[in-house]
Protein backbone atom coordinates (compact mmCIF):
# COMPACT_ATOMS: atom_id res chain seq x y z
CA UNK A 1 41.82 -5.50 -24.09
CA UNK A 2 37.94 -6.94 -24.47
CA UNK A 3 38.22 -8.08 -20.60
CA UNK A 4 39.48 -3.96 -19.63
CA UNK A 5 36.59 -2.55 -21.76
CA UNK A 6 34.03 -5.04 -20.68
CA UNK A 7 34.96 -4.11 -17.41
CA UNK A 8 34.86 -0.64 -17.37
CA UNK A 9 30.91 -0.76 -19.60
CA UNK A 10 29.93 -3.04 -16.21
CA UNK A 11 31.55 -0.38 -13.77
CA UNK A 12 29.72 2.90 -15.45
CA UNK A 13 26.65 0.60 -15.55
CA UNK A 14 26.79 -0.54 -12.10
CA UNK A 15 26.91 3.15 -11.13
CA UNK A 16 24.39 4.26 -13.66
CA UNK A 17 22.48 6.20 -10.28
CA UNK A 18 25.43 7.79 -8.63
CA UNK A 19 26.26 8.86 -11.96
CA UNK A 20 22.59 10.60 -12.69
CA UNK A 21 22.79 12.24 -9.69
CA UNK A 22 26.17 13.95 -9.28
CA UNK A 23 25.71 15.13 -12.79
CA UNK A 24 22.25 16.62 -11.68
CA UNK A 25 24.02 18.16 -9.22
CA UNK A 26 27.15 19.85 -10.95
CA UNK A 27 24.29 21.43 -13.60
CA UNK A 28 21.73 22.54 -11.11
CA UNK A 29 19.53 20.31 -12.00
CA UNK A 30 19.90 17.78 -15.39
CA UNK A 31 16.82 14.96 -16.02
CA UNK A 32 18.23 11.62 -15.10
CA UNK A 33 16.91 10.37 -18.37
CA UNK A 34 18.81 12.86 -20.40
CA UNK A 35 21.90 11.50 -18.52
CA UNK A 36 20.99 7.79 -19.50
CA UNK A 37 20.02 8.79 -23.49
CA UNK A 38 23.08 10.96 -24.11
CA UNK A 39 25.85 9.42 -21.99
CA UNK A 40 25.27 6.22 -20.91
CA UNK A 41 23.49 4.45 -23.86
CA UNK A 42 26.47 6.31 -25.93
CA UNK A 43 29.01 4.74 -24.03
CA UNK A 44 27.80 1.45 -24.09
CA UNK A 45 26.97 1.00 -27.67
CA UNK A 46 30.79 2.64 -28.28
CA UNK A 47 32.22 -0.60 -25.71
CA UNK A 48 30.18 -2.58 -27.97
CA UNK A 49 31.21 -1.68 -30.98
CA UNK A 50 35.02 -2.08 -29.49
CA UNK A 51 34.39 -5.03 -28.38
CA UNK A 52 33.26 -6.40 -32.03
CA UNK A 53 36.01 -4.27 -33.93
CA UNK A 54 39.37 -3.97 -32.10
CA UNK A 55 40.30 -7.35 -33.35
CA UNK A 56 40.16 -6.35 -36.76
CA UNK A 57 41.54 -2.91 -36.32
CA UNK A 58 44.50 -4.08 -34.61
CA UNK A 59 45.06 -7.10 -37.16
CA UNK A 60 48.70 -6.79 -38.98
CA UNK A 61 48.01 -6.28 -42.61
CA UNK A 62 49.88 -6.52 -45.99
CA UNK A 63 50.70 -3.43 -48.15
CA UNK A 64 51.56 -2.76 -51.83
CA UNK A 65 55.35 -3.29 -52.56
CA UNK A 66 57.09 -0.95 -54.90
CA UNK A 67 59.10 -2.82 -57.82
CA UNK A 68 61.90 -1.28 -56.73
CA UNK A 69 62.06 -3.11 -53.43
CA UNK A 70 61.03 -6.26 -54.29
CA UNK A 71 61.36 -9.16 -53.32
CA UNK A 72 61.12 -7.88 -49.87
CA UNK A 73 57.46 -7.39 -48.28
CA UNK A 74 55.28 -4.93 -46.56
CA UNK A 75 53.52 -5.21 -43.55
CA UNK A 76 51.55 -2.71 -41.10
CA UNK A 77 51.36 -3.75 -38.07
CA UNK A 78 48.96 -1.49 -35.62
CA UNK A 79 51.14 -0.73 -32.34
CA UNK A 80 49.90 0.86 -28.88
CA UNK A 81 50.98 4.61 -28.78
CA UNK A 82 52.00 4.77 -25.23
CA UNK A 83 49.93 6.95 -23.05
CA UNK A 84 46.89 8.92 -24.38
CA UNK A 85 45.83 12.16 -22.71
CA UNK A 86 42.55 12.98 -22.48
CA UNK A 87 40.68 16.48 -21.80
CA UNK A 88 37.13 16.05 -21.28
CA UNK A 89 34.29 19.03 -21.11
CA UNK A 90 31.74 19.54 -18.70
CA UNK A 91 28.16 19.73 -21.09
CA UNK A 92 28.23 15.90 -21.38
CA UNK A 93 30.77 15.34 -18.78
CA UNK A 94 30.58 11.13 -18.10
CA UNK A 95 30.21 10.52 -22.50
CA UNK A 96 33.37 12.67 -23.84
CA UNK A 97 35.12 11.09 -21.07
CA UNK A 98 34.94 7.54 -21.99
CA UNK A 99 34.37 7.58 -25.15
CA UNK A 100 38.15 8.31 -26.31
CA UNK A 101 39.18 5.86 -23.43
CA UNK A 102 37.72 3.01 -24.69
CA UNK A 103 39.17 3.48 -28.17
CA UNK A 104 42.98 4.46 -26.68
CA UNK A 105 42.44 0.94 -23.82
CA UNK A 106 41.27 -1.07 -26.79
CA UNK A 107 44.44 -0.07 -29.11
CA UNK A 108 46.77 -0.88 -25.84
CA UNK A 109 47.61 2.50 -24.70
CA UNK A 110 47.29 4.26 -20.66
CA UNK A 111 45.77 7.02 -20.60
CA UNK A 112 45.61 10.22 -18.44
CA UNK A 113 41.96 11.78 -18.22
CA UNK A 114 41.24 15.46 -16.94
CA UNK A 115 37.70 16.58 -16.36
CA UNK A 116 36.25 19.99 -16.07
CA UNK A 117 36.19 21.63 -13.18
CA UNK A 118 32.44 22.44 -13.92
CA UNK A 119 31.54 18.70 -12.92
CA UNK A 120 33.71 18.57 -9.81
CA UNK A 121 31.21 15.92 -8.57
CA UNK A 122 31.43 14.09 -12.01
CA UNK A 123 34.80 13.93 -11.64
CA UNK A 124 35.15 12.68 -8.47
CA UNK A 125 32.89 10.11 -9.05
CA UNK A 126 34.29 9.06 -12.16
CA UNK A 127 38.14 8.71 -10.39
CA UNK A 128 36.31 6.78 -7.67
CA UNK A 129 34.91 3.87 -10.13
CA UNK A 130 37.91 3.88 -12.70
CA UNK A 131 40.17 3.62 -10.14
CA UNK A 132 38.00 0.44 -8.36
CA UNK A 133 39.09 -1.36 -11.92
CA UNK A 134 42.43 0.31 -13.14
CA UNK A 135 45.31 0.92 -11.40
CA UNK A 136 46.32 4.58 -11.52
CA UNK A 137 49.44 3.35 -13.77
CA UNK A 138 46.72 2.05 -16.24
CA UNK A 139 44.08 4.95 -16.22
CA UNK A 140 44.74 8.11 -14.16
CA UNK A 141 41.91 10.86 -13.55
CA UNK A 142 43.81 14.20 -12.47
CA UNK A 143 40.79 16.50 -10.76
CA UNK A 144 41.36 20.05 -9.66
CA UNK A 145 40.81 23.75 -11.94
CA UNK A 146 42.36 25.60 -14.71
CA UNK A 147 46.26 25.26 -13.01
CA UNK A 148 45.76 21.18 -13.20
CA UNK A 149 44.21 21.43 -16.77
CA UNK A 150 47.50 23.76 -18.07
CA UNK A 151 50.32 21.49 -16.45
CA UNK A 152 48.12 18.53 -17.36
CA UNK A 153 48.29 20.29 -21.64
CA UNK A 154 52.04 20.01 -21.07
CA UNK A 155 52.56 17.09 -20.14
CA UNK A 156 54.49 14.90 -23.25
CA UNK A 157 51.88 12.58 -24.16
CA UNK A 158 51.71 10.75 -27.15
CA UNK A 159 48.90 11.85 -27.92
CA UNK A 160 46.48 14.37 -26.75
CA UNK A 161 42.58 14.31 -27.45
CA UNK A 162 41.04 17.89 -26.80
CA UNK A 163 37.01 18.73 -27.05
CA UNK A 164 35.88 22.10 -26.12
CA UNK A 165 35.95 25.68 -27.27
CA UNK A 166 37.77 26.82 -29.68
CA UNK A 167 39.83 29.60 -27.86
CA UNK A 168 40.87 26.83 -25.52
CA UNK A 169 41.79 24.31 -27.69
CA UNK A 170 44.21 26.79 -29.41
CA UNK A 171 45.95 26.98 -25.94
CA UNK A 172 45.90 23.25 -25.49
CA UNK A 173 47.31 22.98 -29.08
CA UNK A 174 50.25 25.38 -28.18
CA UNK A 175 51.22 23.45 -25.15
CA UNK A 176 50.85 20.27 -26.48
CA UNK A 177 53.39 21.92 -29.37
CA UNK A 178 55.73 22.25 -26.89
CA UNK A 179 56.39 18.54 -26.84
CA UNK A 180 55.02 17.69 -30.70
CA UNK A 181 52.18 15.93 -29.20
CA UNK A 182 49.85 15.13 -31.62
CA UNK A 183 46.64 16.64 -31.13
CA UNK A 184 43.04 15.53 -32.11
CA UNK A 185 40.88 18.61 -31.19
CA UNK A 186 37.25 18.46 -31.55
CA UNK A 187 35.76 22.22 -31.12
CA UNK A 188 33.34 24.12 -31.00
CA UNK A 189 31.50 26.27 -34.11
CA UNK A 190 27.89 27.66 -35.37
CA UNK A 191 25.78 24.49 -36.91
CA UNK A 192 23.42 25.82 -39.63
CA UNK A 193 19.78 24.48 -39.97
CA UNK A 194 18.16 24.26 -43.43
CA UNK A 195 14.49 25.09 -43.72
CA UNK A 196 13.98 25.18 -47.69
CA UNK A 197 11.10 25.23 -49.45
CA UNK A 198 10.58 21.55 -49.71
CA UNK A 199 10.52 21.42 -45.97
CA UNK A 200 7.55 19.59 -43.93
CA UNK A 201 6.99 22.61 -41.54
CA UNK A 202 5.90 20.47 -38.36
CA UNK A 203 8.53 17.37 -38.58
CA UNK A 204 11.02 20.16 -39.02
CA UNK A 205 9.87 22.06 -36.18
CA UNK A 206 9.62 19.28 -33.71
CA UNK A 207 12.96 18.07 -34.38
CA UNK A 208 14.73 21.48 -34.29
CA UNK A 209 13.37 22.06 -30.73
CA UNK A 210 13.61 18.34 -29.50
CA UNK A 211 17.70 18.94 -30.96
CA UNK A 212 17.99 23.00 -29.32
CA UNK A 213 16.27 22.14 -26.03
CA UNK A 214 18.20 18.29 -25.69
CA UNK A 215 20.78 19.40 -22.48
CA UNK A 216 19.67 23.05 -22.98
CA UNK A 217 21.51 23.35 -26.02
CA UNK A 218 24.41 22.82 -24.40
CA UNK A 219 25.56 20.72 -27.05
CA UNK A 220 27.88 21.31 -29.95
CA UNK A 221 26.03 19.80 -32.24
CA UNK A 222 22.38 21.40 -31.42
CA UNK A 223 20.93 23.83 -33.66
CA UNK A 224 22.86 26.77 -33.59
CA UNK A 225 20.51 29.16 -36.18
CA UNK A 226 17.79 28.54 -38.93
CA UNK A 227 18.07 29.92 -42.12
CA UNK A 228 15.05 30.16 -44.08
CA UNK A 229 12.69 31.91 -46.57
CA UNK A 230 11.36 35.19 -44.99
CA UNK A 231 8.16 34.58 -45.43
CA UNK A 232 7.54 31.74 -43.53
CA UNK A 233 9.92 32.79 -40.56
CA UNK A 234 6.70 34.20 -38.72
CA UNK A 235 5.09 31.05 -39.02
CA UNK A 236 8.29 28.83 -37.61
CA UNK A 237 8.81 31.30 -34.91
CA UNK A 238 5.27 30.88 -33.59
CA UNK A 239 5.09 26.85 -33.71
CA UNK A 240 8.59 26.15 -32.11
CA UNK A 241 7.48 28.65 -29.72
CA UNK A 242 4.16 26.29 -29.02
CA UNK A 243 6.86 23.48 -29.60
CA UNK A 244 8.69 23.96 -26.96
CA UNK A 245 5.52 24.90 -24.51
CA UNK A 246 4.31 21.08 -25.44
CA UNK A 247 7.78 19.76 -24.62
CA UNK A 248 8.34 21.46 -21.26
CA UNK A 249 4.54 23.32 -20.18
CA UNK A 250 6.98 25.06 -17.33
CA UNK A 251 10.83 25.73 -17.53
CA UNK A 252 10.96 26.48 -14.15
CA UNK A 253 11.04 24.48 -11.75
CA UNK A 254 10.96 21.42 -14.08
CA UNK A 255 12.90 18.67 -12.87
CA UNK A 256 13.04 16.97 -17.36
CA UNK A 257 14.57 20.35 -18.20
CA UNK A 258 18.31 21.29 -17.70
CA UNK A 259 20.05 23.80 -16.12
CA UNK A 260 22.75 26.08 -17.56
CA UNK A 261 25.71 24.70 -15.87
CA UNK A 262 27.25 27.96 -14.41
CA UNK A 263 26.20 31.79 -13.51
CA UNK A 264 28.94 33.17 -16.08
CA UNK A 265 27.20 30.71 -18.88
CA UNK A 266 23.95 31.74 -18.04
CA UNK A 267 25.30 35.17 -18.20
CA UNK A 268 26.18 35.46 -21.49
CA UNK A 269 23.51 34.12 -22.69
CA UNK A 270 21.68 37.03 -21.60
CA UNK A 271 24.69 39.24 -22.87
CA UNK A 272 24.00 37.94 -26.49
CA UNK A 273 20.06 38.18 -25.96
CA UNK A 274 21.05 42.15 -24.58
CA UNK A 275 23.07 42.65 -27.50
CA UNK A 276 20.56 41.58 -30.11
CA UNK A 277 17.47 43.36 -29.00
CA UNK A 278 20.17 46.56 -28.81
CA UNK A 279 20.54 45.71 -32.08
CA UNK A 280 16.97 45.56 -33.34
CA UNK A 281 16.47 41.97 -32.80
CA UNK A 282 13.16 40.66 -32.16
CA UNK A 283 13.09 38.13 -28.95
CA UNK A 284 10.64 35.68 -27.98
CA UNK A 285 10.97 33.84 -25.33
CA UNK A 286 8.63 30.29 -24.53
CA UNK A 287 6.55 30.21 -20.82
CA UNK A 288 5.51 32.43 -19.12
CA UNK A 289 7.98 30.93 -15.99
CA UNK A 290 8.18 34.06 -13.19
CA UNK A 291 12.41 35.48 -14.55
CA UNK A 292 13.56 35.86 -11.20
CA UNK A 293 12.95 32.36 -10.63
CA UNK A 294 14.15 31.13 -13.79
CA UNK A 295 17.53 33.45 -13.23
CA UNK A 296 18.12 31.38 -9.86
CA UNK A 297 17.71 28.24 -11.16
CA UNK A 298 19.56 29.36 -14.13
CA UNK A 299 17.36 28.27 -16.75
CA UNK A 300 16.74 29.70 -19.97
CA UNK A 301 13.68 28.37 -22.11
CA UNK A 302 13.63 28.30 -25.94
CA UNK A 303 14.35 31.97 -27.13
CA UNK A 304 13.93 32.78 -31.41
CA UNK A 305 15.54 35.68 -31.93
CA UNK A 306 14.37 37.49 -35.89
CA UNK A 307 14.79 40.06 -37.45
CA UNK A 308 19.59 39.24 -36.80
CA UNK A 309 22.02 41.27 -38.81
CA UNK A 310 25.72 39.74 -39.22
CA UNK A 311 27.13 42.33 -36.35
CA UNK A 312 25.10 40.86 -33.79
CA UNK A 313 27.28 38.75 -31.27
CA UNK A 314 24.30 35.88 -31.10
CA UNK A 315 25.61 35.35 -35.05
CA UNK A 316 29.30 35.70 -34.74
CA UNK A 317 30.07 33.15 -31.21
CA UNK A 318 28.54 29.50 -30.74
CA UNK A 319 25.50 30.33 -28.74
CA UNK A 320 25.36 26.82 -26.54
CA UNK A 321 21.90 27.40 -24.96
CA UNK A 322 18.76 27.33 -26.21
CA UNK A 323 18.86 30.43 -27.87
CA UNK A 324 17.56 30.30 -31.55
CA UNK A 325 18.24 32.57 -33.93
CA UNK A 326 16.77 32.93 -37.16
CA UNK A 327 18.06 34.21 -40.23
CA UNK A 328 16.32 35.36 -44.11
CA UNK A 329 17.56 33.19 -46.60
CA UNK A 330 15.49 32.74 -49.75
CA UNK A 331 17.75 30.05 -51.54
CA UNK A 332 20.43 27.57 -50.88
């Protein structure tokens, strides 16, 4: 198992360019060193850490003995499961990928691997190279839309690793039910930020828009809203605004900042934004980038949203894009 996952950490490096680019490409437009920080360093410090742990995790070990059954002795002793299925998003398309492949080739296992059909290009690519070091027995990438991805659910795998929405992992969980496929499902949800009292305004600011603009905030663990004291939330709103300005002095046009990755995304986003100001939400929005250029590249700078109430669709779904709302709280 440490020659397969060595090999497969030198085939995604060896390809580190062709990988940049066709996931530029699928986005719109994504910086090539947001691909390298997010996905590709990721991946290679998770083959390393394989490489220095599988040993040990796959090491038969002894176990407590009841009285009652002695003087026989227990052992575990860590088996392959078979063949692994894996369902991979499109926001970091290359990382969620490979990550649970190097864990199910380093514990034995084949595995089956079905990329969104956001990233056809990814995809493709990523088929190409696996299957220049795997035989398709070994590690299979099945391509194609939503009719590949629901035969590809039903399929009786031994296990089945899910991460995406939450409305579709339900689905995935009831097909993989089907079969009793066990399921590890990593989904979406709304991640809280903290600003209390105690908080150093500008550290907190920087690193709330660094984490809400990183991939657009297409990323399911970016900032989803602040809470924070009322008082200051004037304050905040004005210096992530500047923030985000220092970060990225245009949106459009800007080859560091990322695209949403389809028109329907990049429509809701302005469906929540629509809802909120119909709802007496106060929007403002970072640049001053021309909106019908911004619309056709699909990009959406930093946008705080104040003055939310609870029935506002920006606080009830997981926003993924850099839409930031925030919200009165005076104490934890």
């Amino acid at each position: 198992m440490e020659r397969t996952q060595s090999q497969l950490g030198k085939a995604i490096a060896d390809h580190e360019a062709e990988f940049q680019k066709a996931i530029s490409e699928d986005f719109g437009n994504r910086a090539y060193e947001e691909t390298t920080i997010a996905e590709m360093l990721v991946i290679q410090g998770g083959i390393s850490h394989a490489l220095k742990h599988t040993k040990h995790w796959m090491r038969t070990r002894r176990a407590p003995t009841a009285l009652q059954y002695k003087p026989a002795s227990n052992h575990i002793i860590p088996q392959p499961l078979g063949v692994i299925g894996i369902i991979s998003p499109w926001n970091y398309p290359l990382q969620l990928a490979v990550m649970p492949l190097i864990g199910a080739l380093g514990a034995g296992n084949r595995a089956m691997i079905k990329p969104s059909e956001y990233t056809p290009r990814l995809s493709d690519l990523l088929k190409r190279v696996l299957g220049s070091i795997f035989d398709e027995t070994e590690v299979y990438v099945a391509t194609g839309g939503v009719k590949v991805a629901q035969a590809f659910s039903g399929l009786p795998f031994d296990h089945l690793i899910f991460t995406g929405s939450t409305s579709v992992g339900k689905i995935v969980a009831s097909a993989a039910a089907k079969n009793l496929t066990p399921c590890t499902l990593e989904l979406g949800g709304k991640s809280p930020t903290i600003i209390d009292e105690s908080a150093k305004m500008d550290v907190a600011v920087a690193r709330i828009a660094n984490g809400k603009l990183l991939n657009a905030g297409q990323t399911c663990v970016a900032p989803d809203y602040v809470l924070m004291p009322s008082a200051k939330i004037d304050a905040f709103s004005e210096a992530i605004i500047k923030k985000a300005e220092e970060f990225y002095p245009t949106f459009a046009g800007n080859e560091d900042y990322t695209s949403i990755i389809a028109d329907s995304h990049y429509s809701r986003l302005q469906d929540l934004l629509e809802d909120a100001e119909n709802k007496g939400a106060r929007i403002q929005v970072a640049g001053d980038d021309d909106k019908q250029q911004l619309a056709k590249e699909r990009r959406v700078p930093l946008t705080v949203v104040t003055n939310t109430t609870p029935d506002m669709k920006i606080m009830q779904e997981e926003i993924f894009g850099p839409l930031l709302p925030v919200v009165a709280s005076e104490n934890l």
